[in-house]
Protein backbone atom coordinates (compact mmCIF):
# COMPACT_ATOMS: atom_id res chain seq x y z
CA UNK A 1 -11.66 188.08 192.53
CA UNK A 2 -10.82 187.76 188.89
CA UNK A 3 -7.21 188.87 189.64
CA UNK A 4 -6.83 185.75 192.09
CA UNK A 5 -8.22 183.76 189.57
CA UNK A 6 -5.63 185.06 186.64
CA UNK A 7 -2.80 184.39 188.88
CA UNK A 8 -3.44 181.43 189.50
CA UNK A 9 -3.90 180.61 185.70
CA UNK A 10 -0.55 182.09 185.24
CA UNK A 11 1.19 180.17 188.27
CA UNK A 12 -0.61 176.65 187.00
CA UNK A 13 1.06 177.93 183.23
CA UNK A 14 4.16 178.22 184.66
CA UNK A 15 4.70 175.41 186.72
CA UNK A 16 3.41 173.18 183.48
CA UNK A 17 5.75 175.00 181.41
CA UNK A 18 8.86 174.26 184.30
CA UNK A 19 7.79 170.43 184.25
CA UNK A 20 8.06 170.35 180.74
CA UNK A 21 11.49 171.94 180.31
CA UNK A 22 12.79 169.90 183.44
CA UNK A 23 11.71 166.63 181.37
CA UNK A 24 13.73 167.92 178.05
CA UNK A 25 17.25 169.21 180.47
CA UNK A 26 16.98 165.19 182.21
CA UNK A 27 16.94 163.86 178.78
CA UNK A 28 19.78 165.92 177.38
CA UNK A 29 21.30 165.01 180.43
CA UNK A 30 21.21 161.27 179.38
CA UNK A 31 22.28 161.90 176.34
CA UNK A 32 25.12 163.55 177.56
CA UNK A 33 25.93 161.08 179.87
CA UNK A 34 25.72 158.14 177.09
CA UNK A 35 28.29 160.59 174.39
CA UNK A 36 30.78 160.95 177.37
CA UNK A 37 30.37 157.42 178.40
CA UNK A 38 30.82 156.18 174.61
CA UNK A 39 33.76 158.70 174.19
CA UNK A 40 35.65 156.94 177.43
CA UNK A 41 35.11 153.46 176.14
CA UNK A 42 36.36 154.59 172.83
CA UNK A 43 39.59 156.42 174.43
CA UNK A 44 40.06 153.03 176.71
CA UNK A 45 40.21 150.69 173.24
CA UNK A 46 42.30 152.64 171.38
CA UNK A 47 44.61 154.81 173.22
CA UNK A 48 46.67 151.72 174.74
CA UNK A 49 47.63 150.12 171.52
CA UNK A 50 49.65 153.84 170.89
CA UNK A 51 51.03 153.69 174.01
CA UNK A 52 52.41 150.08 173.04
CA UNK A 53 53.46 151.23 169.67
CA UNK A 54 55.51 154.26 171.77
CA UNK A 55 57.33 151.80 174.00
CA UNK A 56 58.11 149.25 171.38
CA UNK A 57 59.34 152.78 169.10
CA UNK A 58 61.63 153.64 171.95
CA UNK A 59 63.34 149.99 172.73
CA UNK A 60 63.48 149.98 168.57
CA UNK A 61 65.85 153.56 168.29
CA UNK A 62 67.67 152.27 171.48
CA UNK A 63 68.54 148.90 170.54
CA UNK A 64 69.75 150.22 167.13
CA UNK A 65 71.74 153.19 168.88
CA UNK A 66 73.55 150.78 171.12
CA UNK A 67 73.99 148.14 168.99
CA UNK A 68 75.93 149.80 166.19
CA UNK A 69 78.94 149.92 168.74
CA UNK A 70 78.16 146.32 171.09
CA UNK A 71 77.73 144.27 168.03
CA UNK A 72 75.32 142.32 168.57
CA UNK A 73 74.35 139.26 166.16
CA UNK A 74 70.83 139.56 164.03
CA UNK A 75 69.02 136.99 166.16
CA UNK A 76 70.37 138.44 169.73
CA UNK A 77 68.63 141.76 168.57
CA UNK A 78 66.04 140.11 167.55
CA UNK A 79 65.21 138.06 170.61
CA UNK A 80 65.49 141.09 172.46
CA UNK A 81 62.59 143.18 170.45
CA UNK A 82 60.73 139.84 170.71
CA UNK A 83 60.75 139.81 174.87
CA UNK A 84 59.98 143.40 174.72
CA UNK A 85 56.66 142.65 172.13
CA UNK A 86 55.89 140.33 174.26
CA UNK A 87 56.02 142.03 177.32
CA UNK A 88 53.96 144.34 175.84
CA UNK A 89 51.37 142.44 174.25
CA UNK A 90 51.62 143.33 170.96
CA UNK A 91 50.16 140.95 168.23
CA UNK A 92 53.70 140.46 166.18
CA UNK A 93 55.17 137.37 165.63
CA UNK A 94 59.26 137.11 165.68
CA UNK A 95 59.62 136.90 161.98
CA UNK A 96 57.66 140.08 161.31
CA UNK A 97 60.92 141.79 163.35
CA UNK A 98 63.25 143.11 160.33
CA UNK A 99 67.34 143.18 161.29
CA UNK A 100 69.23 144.44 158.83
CA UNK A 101 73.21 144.40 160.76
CA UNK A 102 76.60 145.08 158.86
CA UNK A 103 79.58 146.74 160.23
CA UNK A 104 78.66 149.75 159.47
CA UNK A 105 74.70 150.38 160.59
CA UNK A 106 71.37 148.84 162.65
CA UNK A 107 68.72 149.06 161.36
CA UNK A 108 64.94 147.22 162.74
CA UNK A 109 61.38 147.37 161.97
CA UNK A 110 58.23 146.01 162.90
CA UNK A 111 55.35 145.81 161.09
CA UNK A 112 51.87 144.70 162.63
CA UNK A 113 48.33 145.37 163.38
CA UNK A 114 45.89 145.93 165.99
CA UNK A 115 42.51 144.97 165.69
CA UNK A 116 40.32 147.04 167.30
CA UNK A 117 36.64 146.32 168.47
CA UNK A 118 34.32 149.23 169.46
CA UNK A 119 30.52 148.52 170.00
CA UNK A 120 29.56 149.56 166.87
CA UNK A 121 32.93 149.81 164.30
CA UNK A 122 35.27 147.30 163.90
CA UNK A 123 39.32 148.28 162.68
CA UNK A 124 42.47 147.33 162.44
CA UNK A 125 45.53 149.74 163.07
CA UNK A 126 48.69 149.60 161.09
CA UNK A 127 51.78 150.49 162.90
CA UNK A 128 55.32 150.66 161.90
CA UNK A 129 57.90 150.96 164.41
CA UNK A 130 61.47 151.47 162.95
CA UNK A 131 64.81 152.93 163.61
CA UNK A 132 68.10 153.06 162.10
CA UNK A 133 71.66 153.65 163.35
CA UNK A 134 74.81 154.39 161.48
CA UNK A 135 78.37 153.77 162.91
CA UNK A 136 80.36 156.72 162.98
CA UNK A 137 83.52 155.19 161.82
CA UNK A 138 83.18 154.79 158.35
């Protein structure tokens, strides 16, 4: 009789003790689940504005490759890096685009920033896209 009794005391101990620890895993699964959550919504803020700053790089080095031998005038390569900022929705404004053209070399820049707004931190990020091309024939 006292045996019954013990196991039972040890069953009822045990099945407290599981309640308990299944109460603790659900709230370290909500925590979990608001870290990963916060994590995305961070990644979906700020990973686009480097993808921008990638594109706009590329059309940069390109532009100045080709344009050292089609000679093209300062504002043509300008409106061109212009259409492309715009296309991507980058906050620049045409006179932040730099041309620097002579017979010899291209060379453009871009300098702007991003503001950023998270939750809980607000930023800014700088980027400077640039490239520069020299002619061959000296």
């Amino acid at each position: 009789m006292r045996e019954s009794s013990y196991r039972r005391a040890l069953k009822s101990n045990l099945q407290e003790r599981r309640r308990r620890q299944r109460g603790g895993s659900r709230l370290k699964a909500i925590l979990w689940t608001v870290a990963l959550l916060l994590f995305i919504y961070a990644g979906i803020e700020l990973v686009p504005p480097y993808i921008n700053q990638y594109q706009l790089q590329d059309k940069i080095t390109e532009e100045a490759r080709f344009d050292t031998v089609n000679r093209k005038t300062d504002d043509q390569i300008r409106d061109i890096i212009f259409r492309e900022i715009q296309d991507l929705n980058i906050p620049a404004r045409r006179e932040d685009i730099k041309v620097e053209n002579t017979y010899h070399m291209v060379r453009i820049s871009v300098e702007y920033t991003v503001p950023v707004d998270l939750f809980f931190y607000h930023t800014e990020l700088h980027f400077v896209a640039a490239s520069e091309n020299k002619s061959l024939i000296s």
